[in-house]
N, C-alpha and C. Protein backbone atom coordinates (compact mmCIF):
# COMPACT_ATOMS: atom_id res chain seq x y z
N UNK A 1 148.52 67.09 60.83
CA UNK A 1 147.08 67.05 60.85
C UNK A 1 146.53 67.95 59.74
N UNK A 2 146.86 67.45 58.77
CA UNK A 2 146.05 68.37 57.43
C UNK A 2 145.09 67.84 57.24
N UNK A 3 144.02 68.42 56.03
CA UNK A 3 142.61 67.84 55.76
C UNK A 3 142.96 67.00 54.67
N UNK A 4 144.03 67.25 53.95
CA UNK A 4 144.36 66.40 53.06
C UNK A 4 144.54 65.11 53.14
N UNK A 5 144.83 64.80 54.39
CA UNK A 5 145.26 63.53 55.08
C UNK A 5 143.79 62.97 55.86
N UNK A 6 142.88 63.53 55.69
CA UNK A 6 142.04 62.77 56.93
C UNK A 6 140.25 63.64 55.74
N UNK A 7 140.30 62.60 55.03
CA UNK A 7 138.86 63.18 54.53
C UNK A 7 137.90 62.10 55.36
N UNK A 8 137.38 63.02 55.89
CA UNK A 8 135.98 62.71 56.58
C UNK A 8 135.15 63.56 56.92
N UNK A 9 134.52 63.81 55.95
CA UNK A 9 133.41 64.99 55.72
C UNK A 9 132.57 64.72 55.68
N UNK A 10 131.92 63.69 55.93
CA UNK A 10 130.54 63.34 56.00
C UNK A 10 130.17 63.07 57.76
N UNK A 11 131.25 63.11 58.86
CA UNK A 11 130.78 62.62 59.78
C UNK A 11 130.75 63.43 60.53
N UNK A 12 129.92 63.41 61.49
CA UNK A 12 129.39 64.39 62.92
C UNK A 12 130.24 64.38 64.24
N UNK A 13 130.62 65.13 64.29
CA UNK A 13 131.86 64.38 65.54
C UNK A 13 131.25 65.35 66.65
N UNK A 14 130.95 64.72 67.88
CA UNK A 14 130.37 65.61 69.13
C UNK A 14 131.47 65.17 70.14
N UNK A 15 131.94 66.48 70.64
CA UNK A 15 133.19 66.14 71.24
C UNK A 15 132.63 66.54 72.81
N UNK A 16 132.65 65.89 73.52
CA UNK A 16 131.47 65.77 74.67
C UNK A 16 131.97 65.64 75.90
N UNK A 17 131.48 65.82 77.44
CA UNK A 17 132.20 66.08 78.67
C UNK A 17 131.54 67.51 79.59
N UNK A 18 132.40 66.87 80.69
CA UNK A 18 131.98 68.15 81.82
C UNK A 18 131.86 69.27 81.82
N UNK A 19 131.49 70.30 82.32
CA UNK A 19 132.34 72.01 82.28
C UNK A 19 134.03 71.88 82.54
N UNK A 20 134.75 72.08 81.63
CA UNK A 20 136.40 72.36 81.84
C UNK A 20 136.99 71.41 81.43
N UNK A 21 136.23 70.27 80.49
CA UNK A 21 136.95 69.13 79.94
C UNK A 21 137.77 69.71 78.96
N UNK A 22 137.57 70.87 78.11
CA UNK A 22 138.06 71.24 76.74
C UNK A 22 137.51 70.83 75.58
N UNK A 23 136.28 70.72 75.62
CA UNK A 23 135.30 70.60 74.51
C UNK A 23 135.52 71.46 73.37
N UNK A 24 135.14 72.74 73.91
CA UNK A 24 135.29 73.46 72.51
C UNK A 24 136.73 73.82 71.87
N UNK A 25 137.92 73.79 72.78
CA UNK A 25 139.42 73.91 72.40
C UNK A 25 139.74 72.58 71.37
N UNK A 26 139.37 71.22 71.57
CA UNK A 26 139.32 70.18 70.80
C UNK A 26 138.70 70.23 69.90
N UNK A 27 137.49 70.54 70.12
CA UNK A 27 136.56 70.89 69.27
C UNK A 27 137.03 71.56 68.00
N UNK A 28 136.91 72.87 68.57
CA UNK A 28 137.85 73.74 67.32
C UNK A 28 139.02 73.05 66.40
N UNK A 29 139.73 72.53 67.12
CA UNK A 29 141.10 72.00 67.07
C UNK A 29 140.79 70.96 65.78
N UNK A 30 139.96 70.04 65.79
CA UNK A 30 139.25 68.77 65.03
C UNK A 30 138.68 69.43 63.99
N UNK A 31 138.45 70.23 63.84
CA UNK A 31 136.72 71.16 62.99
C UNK A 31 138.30 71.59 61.50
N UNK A 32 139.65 72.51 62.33
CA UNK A 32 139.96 73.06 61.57
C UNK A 32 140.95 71.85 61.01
N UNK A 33 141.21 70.45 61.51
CA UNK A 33 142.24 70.17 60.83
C UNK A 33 141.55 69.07 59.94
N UNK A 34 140.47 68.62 60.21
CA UNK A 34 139.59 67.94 59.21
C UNK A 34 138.86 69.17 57.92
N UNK A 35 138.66 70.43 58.42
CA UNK A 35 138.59 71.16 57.12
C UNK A 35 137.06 71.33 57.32
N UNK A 36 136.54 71.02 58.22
CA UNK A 36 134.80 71.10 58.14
C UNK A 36 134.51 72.28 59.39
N UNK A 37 132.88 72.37 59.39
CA UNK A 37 132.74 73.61 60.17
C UNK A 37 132.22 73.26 61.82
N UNK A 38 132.73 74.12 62.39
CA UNK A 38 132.84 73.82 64.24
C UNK A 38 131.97 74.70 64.71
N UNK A 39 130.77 74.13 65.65
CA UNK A 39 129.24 74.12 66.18
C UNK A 39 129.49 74.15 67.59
N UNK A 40 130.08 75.72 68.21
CA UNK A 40 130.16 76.00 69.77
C UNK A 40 128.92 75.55 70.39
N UNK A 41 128.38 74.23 70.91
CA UNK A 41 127.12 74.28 71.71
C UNK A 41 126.29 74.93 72.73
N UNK A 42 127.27 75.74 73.07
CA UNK A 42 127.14 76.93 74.61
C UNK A 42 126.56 77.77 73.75
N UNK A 43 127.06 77.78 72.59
CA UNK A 43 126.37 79.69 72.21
C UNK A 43 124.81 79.62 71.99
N UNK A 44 124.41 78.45 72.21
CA UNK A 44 122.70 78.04 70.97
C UNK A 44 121.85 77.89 72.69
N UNK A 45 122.73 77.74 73.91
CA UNK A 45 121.93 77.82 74.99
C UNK A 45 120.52 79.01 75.12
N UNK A 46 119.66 78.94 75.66
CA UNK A 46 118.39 79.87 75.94
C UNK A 46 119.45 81.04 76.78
N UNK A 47 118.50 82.03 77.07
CA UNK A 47 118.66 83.31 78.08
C UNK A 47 118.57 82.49 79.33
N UNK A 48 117.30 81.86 79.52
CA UNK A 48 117.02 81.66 80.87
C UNK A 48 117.91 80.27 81.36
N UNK A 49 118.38 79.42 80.42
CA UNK A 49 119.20 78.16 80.77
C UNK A 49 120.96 79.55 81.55
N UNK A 50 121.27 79.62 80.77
CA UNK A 50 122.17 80.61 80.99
C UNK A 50 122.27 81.37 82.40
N UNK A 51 120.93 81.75 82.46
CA UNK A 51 120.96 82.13 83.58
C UNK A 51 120.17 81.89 85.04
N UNK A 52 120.16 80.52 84.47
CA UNK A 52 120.28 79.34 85.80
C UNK A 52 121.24 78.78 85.67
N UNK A 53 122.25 78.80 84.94
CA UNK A 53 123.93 78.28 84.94
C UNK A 53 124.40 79.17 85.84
N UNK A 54 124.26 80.06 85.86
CA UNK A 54 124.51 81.41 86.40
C UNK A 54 124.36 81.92 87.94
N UNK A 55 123.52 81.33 87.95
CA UNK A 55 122.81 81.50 89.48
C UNK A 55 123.17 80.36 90.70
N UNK A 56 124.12 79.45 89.23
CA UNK A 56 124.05 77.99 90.29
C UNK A 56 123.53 76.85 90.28
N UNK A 57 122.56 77.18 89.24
CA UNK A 57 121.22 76.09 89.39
C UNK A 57 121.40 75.00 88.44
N UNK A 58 121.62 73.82 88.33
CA UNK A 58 121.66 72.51 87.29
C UNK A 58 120.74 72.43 86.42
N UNK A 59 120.83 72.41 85.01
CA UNK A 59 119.80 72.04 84.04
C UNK A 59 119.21 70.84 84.29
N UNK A 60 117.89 70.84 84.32
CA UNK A 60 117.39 69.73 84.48
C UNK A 60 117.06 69.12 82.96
N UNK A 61 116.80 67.43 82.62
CA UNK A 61 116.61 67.30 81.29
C UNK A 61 115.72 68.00 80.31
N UNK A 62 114.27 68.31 81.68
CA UNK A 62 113.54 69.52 80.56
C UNK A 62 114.14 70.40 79.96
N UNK A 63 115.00 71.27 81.10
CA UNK A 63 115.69 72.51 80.41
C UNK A 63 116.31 71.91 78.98
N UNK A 64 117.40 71.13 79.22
CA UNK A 64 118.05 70.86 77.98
C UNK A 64 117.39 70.31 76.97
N UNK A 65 116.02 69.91 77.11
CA UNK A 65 115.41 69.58 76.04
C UNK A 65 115.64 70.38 74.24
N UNK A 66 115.61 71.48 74.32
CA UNK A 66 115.35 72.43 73.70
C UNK A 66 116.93 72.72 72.59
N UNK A 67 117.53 72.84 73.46
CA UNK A 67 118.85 73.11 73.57
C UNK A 67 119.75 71.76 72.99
N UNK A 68 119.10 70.83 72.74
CA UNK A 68 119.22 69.22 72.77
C UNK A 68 118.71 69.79 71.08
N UNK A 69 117.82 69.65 71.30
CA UNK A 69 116.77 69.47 69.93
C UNK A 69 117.33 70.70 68.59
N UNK A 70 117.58 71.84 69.47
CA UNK A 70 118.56 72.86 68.18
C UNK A 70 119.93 72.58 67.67
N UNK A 71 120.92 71.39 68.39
CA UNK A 71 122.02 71.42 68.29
C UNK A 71 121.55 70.33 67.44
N UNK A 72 120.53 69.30 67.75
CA UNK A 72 120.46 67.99 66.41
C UNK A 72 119.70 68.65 64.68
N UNK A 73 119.20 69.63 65.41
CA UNK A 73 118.58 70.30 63.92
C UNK A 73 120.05 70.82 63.19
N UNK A 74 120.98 71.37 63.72
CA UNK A 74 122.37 72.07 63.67
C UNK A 74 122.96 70.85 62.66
N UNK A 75 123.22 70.06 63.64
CA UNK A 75 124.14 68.81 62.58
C UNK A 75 123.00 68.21 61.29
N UNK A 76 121.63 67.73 61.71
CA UNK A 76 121.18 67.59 60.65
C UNK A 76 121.20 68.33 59.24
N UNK A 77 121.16 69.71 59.60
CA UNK A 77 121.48 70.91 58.35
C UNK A 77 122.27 70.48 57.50
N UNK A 78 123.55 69.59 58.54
CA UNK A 78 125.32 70.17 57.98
C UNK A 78 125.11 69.28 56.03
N UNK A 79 126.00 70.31 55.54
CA UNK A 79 126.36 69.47 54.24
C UNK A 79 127.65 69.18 54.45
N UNK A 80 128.09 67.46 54.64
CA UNK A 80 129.29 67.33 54.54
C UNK A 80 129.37 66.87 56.25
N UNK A 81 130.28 66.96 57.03
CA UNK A 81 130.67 66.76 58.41
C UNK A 81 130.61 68.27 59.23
N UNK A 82 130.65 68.05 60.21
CA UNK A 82 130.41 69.04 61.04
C UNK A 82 131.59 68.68 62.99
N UNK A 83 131.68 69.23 63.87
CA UNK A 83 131.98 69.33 64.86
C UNK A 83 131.41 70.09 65.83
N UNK A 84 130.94 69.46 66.78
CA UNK A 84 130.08 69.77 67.77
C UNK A 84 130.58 69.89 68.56
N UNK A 85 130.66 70.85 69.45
CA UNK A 85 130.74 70.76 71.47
C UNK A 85 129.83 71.06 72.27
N UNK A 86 129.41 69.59 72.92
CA UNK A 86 127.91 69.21 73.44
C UNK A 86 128.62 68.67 74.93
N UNK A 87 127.95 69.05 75.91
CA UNK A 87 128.44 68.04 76.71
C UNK A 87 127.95 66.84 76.98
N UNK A 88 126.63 67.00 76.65
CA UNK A 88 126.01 65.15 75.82
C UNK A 88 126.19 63.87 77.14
N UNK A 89 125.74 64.98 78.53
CA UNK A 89 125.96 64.00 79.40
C UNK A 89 125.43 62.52 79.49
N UNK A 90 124.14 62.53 78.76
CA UNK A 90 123.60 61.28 79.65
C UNK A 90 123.26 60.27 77.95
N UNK A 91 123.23 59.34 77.98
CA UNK A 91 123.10 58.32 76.62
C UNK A 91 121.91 59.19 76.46
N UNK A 92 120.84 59.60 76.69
CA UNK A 92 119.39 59.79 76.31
C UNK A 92 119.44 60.90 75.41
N UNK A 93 120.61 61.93 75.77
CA UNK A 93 120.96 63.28 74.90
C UNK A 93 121.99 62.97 73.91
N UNK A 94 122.70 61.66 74.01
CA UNK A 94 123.38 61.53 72.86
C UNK A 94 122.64 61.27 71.60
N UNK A 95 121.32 60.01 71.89
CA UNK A 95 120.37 59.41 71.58
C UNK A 95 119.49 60.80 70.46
N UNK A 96 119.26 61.58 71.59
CA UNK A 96 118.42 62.98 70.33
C UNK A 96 119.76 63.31 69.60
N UNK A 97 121.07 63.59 69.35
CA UNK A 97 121.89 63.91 68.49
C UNK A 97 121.98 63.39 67.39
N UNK A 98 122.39 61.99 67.72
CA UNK A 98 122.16 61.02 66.81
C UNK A 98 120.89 61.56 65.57
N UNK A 99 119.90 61.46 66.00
CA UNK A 99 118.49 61.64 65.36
C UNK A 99 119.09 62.33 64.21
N UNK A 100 120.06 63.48 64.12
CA UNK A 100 120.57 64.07 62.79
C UNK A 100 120.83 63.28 61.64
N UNK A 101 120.93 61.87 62.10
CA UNK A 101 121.19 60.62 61.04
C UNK A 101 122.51 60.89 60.76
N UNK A 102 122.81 59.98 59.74
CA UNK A 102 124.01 59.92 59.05
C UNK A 102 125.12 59.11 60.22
N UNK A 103 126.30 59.80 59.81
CA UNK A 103 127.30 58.90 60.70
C UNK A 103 127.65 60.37 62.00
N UNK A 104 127.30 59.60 63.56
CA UNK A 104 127.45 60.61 64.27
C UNK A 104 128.41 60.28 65.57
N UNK A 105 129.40 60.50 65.74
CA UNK A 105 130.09 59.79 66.28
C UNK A 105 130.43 60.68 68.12
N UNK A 106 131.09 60.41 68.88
CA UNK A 106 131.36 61.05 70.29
C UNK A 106 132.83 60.70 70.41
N UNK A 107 133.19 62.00 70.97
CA UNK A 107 134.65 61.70 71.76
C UNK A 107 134.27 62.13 72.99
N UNK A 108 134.60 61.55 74.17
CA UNK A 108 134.38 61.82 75.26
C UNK A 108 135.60 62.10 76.33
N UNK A 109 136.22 63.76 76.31
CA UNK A 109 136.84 64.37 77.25
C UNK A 109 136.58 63.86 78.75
N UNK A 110 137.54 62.78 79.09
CA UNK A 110 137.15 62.50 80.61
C UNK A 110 138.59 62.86 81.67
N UNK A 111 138.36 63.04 82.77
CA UNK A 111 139.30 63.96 83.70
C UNK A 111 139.02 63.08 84.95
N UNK A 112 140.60 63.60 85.89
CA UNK A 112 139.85 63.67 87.34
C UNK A 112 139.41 64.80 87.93
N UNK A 113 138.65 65.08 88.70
CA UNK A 113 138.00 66.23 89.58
C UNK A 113 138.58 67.42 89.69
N UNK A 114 139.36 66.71 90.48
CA UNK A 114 140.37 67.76 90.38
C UNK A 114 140.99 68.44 89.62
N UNK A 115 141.54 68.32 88.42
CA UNK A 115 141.86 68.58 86.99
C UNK A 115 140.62 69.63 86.75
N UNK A 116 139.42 69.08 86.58
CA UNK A 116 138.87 69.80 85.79
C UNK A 116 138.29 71.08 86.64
N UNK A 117 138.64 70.96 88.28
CA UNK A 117 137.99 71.87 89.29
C UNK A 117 138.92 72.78 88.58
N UNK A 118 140.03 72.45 88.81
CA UNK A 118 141.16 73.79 88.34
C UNK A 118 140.94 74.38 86.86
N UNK A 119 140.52 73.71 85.90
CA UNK A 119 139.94 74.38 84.85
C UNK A 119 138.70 75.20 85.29
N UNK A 120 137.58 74.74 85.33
CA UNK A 120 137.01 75.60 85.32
C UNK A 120 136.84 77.03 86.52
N UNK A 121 137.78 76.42 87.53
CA UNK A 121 137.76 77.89 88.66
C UNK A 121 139.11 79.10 87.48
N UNK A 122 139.48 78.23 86.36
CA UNK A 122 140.25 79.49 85.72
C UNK A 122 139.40 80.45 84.61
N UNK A 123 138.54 79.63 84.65
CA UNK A 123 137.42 80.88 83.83
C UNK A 123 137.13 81.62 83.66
N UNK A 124 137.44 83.00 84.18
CA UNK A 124 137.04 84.21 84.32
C UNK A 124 135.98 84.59 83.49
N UNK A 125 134.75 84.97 84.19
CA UNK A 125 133.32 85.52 83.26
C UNK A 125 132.49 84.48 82.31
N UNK A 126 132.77 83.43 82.74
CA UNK A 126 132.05 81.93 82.31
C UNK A 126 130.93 81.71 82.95
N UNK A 127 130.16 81.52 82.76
CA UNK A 127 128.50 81.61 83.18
C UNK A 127 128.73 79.83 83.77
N UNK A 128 129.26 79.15 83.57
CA UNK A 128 129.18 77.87 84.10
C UNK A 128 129.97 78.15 85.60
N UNK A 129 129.63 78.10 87.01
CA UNK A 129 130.26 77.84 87.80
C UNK A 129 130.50 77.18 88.69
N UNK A 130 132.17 76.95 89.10
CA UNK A 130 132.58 75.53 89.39
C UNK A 130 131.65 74.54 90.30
N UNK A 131 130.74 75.72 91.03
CA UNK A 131 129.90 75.02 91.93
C UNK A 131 128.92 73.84 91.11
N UNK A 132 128.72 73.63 89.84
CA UNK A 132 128.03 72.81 89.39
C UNK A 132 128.74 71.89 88.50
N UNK A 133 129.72 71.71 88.92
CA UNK A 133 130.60 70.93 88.50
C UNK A 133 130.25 69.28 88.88
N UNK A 134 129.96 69.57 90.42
CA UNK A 134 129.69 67.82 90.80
C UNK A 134 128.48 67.33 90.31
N UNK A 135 127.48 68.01 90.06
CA UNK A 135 126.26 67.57 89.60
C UNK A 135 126.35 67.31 88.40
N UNK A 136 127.18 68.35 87.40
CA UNK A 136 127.62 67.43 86.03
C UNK A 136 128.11 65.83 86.02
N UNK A 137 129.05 65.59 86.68
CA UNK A 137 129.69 64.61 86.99
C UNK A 137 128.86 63.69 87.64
N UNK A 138 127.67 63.59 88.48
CA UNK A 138 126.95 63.06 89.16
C UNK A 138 126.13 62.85 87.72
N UNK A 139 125.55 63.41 86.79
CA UNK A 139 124.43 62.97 85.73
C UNK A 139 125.25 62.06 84.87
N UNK A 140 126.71 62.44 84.21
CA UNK A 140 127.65 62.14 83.00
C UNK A 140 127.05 60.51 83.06
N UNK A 141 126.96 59.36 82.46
CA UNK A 141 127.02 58.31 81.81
C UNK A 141 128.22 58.21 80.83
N UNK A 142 128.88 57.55 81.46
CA UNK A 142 130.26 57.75 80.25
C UNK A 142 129.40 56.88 78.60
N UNK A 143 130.36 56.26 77.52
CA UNK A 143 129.64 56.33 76.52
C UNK A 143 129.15 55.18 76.86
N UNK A 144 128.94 54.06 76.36
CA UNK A 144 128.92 52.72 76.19
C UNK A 144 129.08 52.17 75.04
N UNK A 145 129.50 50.68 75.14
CA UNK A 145 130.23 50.08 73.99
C UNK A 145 129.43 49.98 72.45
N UNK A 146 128.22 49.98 72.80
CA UNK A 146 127.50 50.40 71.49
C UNK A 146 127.79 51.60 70.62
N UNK A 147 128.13 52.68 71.46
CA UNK A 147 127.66 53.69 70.78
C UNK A 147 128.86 53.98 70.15
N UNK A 148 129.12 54.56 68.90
CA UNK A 148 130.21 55.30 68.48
C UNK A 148 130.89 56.37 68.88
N UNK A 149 132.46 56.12 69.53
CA UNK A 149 132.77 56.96 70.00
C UNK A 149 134.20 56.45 70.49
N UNK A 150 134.83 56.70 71.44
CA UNK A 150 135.96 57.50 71.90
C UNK A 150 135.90 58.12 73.52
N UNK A 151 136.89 57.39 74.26
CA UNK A 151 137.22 58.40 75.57
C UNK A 151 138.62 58.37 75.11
N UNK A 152 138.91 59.92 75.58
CA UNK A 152 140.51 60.27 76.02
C UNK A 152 140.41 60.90 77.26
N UNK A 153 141.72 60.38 77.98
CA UNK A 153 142.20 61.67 78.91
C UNK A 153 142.81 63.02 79.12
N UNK A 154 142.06 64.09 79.61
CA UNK A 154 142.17 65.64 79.32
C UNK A 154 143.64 66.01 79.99
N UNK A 155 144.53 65.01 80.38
CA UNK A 155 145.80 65.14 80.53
C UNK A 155 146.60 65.18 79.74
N UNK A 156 146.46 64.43 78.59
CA UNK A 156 147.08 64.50 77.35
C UNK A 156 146.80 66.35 76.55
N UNK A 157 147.94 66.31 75.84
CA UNK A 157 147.75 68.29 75.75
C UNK A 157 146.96 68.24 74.61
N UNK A 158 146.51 69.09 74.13
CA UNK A 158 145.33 69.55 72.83
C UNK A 158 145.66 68.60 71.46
N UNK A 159 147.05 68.51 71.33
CA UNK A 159 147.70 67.80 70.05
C UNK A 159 147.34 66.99 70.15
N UNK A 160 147.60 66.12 71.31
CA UNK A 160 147.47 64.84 71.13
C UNK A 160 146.40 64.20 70.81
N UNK A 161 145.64 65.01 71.71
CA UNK A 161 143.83 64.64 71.68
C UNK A 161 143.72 64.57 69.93
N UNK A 162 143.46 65.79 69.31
CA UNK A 162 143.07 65.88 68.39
C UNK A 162 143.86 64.16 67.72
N UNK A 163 145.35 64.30 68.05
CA UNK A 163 145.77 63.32 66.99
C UNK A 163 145.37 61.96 67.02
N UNK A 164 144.54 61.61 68.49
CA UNK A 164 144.13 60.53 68.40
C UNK A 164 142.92 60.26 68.14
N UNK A 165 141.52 61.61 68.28
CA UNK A 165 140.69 61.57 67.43
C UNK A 165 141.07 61.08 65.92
N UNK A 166 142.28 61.91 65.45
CA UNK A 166 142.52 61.56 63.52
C UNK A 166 142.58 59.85 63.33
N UNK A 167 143.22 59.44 64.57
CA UNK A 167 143.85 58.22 63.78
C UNK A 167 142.66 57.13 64.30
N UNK A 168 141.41 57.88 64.15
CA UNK A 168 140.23 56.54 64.41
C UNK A 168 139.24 56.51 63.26
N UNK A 169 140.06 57.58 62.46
CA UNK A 169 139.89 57.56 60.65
C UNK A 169 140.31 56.84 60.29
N UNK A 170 139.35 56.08 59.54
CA UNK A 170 139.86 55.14 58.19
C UNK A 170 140.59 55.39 57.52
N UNK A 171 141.67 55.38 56.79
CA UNK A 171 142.55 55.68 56.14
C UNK A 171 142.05 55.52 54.41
């Protein structure tokens, strides 16, 4: 997985999913072997979203409005390609990403429950907790066939993922 092998620098890749799918581990993972720069989406969250993650409480679409709208200003900026970790539950928030233009594509980290309960109860000091796990899963819209993108399963280990993100590069 070198960059030498996989130029695609012009495209937006939002690597998208539940709390404990492995968004940002893929994420990262994609960002460094394509050679472009990787856009933690958690860190650009508000104080107060944070800490209604915190408390328990589900973002509602208002909340994420905001939080929606800085991560598409984010990729719009990018010169070149970029990598995102969004969890980009519902088509309507993929829909404002997009808005960055250009070519914006989704991989979508999907799991069973269980899988990902056990991820995220391993979190230690993660402001997301597991208790809002089902309500993620209750909003998610997986992608649909229109949209550009990608599901894998979060059973497959980090390599793989990434390697099957690479090979949906054009050559």
């Amino acid at each position: 997985m070198t960059t030498q092998a996989h130029e695609d620098k012009g495209t937006a890749w939002v690597v998208m999913g539940v709390s404990g799918c492995g968004k940002s581990k893929i994420g990262s993972m994609l960002a460094d072997a394509l050679g472009i720069p990787f856009i933690e989406g958690d860190a650009f969250h508000s104080e107060t979203n944070v800490a209604k993650m915190s408390a328990g409480t589900a973002l509602t679409d208002d909340d994420r409005r905001d939080w929606l709208l800085s991560l598409r200003d984010k990729l719009a900026a990018r010169e070149g390609g970029a990598v995102l970790s969004c969890s980009s539950l519902k088509r309507a928030y993929r829909d404002l990403l997009r808005g960055a233009g250009g070519d914006v594509r989704f991989v979508h980290l999907a799991g069973e429950r269980s899988l990902l309960e056990q991820r995220v109860s391993n979190r230690p000091g993660h402001y997301m907790p597991p208790s809002l796990l089902d309500s993620q899963l209750c909003t998610l819209e997986p992608l649909q066939p229109d949209e550009a993108g990608i599901t894998l399963d979060i059973r497959d280990t980090p390599e793989r993922l990434v390697a099957q993100i690479l090979a949906t590069i054009p050559a």
